[in-house]
PDB file of N, CA and C in Angstrom:
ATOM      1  N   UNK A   1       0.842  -1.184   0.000  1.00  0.00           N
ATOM      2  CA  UNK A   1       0.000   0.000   0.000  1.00  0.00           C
ATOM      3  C   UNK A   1       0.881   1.240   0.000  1.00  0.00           C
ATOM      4  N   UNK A   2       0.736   2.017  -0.779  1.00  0.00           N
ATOM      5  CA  UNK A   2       1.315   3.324  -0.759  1.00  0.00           C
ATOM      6  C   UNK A   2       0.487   4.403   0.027  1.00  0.00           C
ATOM      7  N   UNK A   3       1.263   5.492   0.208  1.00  0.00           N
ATOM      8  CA  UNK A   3       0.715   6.838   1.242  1.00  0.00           C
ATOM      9  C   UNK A   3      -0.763   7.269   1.185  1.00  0.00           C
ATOM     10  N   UNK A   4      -1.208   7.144  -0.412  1.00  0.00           N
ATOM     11  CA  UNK A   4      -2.312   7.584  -0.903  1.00  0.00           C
ATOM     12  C   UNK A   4      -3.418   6.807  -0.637  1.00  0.00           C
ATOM     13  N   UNK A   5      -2.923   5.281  -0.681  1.00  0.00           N
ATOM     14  CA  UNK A   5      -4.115   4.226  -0.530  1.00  0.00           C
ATOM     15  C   UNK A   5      -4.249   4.724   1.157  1.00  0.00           C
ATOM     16  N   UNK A   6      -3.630   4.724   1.700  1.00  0.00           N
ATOM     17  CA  UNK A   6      -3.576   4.346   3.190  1.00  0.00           C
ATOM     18  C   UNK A   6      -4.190   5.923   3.859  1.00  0.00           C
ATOM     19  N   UNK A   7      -3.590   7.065   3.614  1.00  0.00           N
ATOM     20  CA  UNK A   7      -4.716   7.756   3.652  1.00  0.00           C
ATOM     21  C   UNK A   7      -5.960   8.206   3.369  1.00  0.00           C
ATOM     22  N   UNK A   8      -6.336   7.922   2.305  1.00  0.00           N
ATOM     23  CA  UNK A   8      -7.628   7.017   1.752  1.00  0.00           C
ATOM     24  C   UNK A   8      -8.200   6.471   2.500  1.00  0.00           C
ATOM     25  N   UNK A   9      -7.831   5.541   3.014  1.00  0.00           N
ATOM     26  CA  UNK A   9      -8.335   4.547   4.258  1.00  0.00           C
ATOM     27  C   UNK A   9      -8.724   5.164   5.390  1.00  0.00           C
ATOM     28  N   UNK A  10      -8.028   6.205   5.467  1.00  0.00           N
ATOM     29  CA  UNK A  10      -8.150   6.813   7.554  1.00  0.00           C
ATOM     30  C   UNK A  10      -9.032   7.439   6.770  1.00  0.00           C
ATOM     31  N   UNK A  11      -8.856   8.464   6.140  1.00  0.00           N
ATOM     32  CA  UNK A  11     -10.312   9.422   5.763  1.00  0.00           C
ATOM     33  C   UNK A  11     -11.872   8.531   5.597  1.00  0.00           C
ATOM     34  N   UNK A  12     -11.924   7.629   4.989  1.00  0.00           N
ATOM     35  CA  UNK A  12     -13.025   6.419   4.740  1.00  0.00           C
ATOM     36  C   UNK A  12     -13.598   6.121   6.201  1.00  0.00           C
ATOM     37  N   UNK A  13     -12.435   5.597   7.265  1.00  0.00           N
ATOM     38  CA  UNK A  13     -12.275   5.170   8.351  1.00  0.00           C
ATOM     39  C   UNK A  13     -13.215   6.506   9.379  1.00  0.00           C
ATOM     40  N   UNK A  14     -13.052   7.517   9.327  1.00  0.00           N
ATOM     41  CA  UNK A  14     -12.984   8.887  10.152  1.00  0.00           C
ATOM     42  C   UNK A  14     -14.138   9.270   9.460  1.00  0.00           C
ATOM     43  N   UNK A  15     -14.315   9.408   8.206  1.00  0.00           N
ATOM     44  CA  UNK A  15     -16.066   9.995   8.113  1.00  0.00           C
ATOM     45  C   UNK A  15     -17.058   8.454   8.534  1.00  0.00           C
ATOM     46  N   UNK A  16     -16.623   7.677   8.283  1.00  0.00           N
ATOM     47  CA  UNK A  16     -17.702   6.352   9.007  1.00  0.00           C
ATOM     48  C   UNK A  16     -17.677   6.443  10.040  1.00  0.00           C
ATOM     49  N   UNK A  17     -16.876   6.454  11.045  1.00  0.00           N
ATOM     50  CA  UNK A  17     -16.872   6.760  12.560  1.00  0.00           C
ATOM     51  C   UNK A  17     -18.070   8.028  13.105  1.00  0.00           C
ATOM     52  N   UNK A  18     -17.780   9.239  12.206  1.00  0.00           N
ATOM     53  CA  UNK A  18     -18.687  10.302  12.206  1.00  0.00           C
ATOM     54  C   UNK A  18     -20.195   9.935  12.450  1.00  0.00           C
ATOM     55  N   UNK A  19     -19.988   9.465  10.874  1.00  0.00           N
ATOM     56  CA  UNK A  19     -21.705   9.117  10.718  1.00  0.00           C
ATOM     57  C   UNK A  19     -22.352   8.281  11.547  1.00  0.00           C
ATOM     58  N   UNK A  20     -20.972   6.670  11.464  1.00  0.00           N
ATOM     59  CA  UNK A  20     -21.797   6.298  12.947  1.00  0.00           C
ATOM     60  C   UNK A  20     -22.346   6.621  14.281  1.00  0.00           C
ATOM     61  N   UNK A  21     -21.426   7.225  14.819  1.00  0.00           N
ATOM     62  CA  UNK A  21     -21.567   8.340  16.094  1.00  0.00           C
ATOM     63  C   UNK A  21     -23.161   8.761  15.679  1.00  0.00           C
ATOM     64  N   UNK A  22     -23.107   9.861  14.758  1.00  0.00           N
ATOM     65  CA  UNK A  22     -23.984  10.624  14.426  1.00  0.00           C
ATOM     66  C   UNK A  22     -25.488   9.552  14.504  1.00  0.00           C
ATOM     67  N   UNK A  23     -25.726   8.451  13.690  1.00  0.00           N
ATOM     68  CA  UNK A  23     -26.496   7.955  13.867  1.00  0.00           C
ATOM     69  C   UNK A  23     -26.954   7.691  15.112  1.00  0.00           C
ATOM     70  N   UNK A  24     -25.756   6.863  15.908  1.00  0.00           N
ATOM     71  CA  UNK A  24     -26.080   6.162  17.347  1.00  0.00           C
ATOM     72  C   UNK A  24     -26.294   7.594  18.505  1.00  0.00           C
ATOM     73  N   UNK A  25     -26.030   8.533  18.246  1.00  0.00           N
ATOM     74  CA  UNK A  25     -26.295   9.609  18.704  1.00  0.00           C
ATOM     75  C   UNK A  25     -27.838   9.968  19.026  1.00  0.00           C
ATOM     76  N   UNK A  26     -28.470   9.809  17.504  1.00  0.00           N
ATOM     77  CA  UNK A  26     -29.810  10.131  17.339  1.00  0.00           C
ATOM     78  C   UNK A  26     -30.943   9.101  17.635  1.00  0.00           C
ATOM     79  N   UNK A  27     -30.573   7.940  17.903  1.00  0.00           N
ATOM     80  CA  UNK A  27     -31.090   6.856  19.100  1.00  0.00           C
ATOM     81  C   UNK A  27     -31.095   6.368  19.936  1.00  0.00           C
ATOM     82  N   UNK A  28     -30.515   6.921  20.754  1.00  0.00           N
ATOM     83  CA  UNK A  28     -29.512   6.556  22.062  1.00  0.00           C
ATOM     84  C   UNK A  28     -30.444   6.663  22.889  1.00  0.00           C
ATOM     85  N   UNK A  29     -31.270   6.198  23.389  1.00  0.00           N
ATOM     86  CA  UNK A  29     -31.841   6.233  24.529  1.00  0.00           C
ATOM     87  C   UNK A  29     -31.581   6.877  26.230  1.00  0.00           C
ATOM     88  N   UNK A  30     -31.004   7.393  25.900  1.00  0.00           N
ATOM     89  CA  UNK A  30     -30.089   7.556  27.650  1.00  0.00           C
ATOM     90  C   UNK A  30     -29.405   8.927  27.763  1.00  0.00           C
ATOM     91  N   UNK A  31     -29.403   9.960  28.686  1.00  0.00           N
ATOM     92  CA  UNK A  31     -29.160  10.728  28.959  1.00  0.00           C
ATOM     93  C   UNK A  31     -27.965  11.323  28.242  1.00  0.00           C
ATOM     94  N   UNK A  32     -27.624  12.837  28.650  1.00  0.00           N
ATOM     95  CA  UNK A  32     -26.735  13.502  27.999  1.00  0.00           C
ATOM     96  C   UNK A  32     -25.400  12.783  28.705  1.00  0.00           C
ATOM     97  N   UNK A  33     -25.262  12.715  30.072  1.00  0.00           N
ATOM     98  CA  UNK A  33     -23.912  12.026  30.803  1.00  0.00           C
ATOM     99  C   UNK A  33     -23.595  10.916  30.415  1.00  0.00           C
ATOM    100  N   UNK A  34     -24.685   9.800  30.271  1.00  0.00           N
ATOM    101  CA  UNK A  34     -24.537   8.870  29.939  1.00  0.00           C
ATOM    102  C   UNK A  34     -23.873   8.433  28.587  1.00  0.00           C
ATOM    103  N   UNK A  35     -24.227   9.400  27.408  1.00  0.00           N
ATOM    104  CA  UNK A  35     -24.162   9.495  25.885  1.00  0.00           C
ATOM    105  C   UNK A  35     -22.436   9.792  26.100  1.00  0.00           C
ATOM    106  N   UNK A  36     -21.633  11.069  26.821  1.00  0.00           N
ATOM    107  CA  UNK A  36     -20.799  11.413  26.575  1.00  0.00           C
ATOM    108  C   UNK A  36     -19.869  10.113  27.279  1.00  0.00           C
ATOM    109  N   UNK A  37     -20.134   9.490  28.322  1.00  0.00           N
ATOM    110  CA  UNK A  37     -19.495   8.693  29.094  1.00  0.00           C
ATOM    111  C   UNK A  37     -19.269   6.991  27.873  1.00  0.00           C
ATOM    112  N   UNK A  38     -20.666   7.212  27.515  1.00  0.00           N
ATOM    113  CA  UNK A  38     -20.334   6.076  26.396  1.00  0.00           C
ATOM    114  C   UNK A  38     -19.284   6.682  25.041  1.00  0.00           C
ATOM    115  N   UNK A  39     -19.325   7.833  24.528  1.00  0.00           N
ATOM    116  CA  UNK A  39     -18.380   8.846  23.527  1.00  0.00           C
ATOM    117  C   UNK A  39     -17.090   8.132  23.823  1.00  0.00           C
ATOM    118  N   UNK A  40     -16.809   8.521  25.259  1.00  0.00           N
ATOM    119  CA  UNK A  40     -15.227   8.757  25.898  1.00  0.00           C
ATOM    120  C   UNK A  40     -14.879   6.984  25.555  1.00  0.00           C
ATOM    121  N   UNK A  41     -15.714   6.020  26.270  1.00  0.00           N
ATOM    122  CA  UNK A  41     -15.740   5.126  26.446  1.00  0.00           C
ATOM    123  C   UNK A  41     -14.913   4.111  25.285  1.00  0.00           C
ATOM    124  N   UNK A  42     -15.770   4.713  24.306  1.00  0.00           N
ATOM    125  CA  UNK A  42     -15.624   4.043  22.899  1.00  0.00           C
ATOM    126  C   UNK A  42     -14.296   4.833  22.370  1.00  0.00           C
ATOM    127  N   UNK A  43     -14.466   6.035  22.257  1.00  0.00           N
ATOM    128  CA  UNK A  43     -13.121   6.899  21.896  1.00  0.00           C
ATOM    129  C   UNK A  43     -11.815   6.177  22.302  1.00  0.00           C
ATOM    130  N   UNK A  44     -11.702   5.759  23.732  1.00  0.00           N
ATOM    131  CA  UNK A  44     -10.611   5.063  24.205  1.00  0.00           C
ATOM    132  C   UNK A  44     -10.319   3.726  23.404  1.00  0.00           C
ATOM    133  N   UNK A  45     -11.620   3.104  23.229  1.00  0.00           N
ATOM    134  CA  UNK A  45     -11.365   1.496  22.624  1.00  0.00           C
ATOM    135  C   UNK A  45     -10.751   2.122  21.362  1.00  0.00           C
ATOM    136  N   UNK A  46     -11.489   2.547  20.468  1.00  0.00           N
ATOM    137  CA  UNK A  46     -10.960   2.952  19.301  1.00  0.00           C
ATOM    138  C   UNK A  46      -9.717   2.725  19.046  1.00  0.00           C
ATOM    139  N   UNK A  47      -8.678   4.408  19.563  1.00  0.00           N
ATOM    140  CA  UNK A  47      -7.416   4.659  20.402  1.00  0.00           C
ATOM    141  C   UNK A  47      -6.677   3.093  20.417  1.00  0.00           C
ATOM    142  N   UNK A  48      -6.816   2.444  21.644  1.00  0.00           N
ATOM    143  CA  UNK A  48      -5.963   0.898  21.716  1.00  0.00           C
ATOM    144  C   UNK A  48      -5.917   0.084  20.371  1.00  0.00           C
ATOM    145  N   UNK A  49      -7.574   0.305  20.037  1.00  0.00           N
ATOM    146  CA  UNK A  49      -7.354  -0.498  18.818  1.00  0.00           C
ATOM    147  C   UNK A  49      -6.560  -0.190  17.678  1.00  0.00           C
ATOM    148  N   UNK A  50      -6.183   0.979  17.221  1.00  0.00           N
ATOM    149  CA  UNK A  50      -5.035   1.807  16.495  1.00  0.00           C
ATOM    150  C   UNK A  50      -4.365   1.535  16.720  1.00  0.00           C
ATOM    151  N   UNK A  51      -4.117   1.531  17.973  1.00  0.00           N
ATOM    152  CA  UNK A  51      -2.546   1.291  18.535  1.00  0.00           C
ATOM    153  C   UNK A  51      -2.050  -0.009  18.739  1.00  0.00           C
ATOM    154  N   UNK A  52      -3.091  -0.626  19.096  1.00  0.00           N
ATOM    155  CA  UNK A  52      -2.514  -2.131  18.864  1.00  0.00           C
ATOM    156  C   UNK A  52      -1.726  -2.520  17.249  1.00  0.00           C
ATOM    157  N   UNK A  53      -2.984  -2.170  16.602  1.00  0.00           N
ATOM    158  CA  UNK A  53      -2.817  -2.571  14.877  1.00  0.00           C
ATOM    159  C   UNK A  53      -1.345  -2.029  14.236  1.00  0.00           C
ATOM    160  N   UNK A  54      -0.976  -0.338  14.988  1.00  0.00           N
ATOM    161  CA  UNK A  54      -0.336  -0.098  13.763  1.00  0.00           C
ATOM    162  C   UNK A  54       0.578   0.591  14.869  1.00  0.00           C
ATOM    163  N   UNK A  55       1.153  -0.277  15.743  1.00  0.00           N
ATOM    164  CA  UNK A  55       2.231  -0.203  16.551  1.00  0.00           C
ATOM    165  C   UNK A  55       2.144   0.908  17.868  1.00  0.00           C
ATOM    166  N   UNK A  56       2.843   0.860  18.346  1.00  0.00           N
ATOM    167  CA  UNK A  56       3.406   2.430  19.618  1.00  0.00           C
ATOM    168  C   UNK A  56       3.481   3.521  19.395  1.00  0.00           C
ATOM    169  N   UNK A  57       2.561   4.399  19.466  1.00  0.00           N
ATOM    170  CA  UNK A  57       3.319   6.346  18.644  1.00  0.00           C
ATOM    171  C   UNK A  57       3.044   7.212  19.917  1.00  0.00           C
ATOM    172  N   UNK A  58       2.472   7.966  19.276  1.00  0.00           N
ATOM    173  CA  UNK A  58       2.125   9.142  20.435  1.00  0.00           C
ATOM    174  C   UNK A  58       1.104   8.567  20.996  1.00  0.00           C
ATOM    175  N   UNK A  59       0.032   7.763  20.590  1.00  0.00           N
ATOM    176  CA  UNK A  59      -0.942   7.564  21.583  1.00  0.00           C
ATOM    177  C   UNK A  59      -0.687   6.747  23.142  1.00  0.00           C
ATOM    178  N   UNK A  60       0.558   6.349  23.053  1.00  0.00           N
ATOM    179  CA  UNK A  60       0.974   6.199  24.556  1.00  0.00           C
ATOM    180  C   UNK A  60       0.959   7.160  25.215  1.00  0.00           C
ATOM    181  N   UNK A  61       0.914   8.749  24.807  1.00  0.00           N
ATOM    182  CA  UNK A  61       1.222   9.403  25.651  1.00  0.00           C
ATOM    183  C   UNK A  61      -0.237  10.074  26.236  1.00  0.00           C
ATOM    184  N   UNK A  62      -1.088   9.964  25.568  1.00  0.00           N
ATOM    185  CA  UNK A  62      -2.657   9.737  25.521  1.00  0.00           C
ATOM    186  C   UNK A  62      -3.541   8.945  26.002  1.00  0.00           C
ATOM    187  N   UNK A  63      -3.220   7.546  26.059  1.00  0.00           N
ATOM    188  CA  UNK A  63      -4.081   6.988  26.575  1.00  0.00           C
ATOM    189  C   UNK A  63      -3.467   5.797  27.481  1.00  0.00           C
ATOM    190  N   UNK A  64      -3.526   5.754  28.325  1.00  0.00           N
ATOM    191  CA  UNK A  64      -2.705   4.684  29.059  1.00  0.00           C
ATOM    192  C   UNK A  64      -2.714   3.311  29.152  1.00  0.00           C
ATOM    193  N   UNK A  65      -1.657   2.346  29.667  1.00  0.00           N
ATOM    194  CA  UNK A  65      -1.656   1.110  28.934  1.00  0.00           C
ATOM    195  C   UNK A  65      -2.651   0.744  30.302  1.00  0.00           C
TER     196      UNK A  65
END
């Protein structure tokens, strides 16, 4: 994969994330605390999961092991 495919990919990756959010946003049953606490929640999994896949970077310094 070259630079182009692969950023390609995160952009693809990052507006689907959006929209999903956006959707699960607009059915969420459950309070405003609750909504952001699930946000953070998932934000973090995300995060590891990056970091697992595509090695150690700065997000060590972000999110803790």
């Amino acid at each position: 994969m070259d630079k182009q495919e692969v950023a390609g990919l995160g952009i693809a990756f990052g507006v689907g994330l959006v929209v999903g959010l956006g959707v699960a946003l607009l059915y969420a049953p459950q309070s405003g605390k609750e909504t952001r606490e699930a946000i953070k929640s998932k934000a973090v999994e995300v995060a590891r999961d990056v970091r697992g896949k595509f090695g150690h970077g700065k997000l060590d310094d972000v999110i803790p092991h």
